[in-house]
C-alpha atoms as a PDB file:
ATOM      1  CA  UNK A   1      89.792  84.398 106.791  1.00  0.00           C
ATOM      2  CA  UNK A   2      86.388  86.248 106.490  1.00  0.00           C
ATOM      3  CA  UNK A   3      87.902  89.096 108.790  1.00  0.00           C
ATOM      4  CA  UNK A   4      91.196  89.394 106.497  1.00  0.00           C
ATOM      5  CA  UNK A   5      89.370  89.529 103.022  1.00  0.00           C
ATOM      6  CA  UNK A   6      87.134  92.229 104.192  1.00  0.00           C
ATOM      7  CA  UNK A   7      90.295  93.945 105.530  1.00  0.00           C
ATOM      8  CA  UNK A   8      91.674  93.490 102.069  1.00  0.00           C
ATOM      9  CA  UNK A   9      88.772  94.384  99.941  1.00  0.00           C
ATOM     10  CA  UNK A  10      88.083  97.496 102.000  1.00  0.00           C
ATOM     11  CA  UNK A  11      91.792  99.062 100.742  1.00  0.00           C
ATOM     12  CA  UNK A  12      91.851  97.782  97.855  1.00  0.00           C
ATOM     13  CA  UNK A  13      88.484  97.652  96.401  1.00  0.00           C
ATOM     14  CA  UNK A  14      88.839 101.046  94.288  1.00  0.00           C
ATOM     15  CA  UNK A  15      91.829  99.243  92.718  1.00  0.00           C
ATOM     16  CA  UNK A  16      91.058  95.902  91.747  1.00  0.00           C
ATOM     17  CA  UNK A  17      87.670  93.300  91.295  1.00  0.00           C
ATOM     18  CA  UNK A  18      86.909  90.499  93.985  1.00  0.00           C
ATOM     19  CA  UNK A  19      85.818  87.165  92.670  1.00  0.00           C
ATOM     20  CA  UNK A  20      84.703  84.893  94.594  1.00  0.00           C
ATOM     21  CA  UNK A  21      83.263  81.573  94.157  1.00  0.00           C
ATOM     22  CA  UNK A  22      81.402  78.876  95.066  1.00  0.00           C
ATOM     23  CA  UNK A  23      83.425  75.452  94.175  1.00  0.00           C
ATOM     24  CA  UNK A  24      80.757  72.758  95.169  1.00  0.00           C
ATOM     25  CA  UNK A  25      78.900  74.780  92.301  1.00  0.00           C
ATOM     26  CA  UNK A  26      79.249  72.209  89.088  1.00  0.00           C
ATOM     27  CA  UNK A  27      78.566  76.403  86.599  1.00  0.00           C
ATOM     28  CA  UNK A  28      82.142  76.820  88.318  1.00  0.00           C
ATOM     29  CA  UNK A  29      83.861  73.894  87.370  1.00  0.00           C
ATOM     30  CA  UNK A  30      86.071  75.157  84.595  1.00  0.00           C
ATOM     31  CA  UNK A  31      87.969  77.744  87.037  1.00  0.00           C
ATOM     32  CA  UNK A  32      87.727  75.257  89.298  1.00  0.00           C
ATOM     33  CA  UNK A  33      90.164  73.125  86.932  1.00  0.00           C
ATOM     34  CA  UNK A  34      91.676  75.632  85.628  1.00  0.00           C
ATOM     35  CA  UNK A  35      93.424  77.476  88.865  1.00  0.00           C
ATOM     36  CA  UNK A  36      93.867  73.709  90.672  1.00  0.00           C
ATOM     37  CA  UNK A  37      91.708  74.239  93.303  1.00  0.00           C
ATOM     38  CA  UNK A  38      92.665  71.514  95.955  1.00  0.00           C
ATOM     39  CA  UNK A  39      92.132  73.586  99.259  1.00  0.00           C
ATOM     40  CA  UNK A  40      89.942  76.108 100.711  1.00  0.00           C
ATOM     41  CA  UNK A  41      90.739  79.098 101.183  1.00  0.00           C
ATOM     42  CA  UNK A  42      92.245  79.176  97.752  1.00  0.00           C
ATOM     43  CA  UNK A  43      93.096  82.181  96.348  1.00  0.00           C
ATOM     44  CA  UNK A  44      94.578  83.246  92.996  1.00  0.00           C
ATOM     45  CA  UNK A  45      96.036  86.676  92.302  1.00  0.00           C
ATOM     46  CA  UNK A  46      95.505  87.692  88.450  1.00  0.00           C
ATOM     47  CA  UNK A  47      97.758  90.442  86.737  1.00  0.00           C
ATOM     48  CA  UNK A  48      95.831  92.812  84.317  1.00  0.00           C
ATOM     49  CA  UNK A  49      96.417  90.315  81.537  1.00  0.00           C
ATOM     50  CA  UNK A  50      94.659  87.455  83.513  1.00  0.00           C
ATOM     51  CA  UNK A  51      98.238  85.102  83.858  1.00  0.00           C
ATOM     52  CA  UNK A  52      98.278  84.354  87.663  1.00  0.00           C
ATOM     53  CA  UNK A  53     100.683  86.205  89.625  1.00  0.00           C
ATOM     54  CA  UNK A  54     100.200  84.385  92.704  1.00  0.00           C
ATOM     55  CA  UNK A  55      98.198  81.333  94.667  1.00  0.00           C
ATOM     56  CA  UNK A  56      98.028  80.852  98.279  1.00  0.00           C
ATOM     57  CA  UNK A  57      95.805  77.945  99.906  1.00  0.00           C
ATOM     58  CA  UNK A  58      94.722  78.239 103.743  1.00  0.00           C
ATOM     59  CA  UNK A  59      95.074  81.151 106.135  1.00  0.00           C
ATOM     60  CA  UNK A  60      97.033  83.830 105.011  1.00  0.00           C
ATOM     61  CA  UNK A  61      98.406  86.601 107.122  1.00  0.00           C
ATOM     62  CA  UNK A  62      96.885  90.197 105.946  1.00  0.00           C
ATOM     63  CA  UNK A  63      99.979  91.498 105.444  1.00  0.00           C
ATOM     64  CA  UNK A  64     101.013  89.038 103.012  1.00  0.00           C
ATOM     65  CA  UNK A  65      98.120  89.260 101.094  1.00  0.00           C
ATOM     66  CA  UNK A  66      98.089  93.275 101.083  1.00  0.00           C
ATOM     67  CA  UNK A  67     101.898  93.527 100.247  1.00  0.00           C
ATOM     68  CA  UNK A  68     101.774  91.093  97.314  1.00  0.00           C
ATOM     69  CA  UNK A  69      97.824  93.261  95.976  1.00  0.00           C
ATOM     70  CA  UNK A  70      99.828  96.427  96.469  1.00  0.00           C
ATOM     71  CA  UNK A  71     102.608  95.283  94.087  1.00  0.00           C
ATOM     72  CA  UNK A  72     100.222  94.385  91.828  1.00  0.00           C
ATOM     73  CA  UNK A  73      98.579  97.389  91.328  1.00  0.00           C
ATOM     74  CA  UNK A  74     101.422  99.756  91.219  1.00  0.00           C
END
């Protein structure tokens, strides 16, 4: 996924913040809980208020992931 998150944060990163966190790390526990992590990759979409928009877990296509950003920051 390495290759598709840098693909990602490259067109988006004037537009939005990248988070991203260690989850064997106990200072990360409470997201850890709170966006029920049970896979890796996991990653959570957040709309400007912070409610999550959107979760995937695994591989997911660039596309997918750059369609669903670009909605979210229009």
């Amino acid at each position: 996924m390495a290759p598709t998150i840098d693909a990602v944060h490259t067109e988006f990163s004037d537009e939005l913040n990248f988070v991203m966190l260690n989850i064997d790390d106990p200072q990360w526990q409470n997201q850890v809980e709170q966006y029920k992590v049970n896979g890796v990759p996991h990653f959570v979409l957040l709309q400007k208020d912070l409610n999550v928009a959107e979760t995937y877990i695994g591989r997911v296509p660039f596309r997918i992931l750059a369609d669903r950003i670009a909605t979210l920051v229009s």
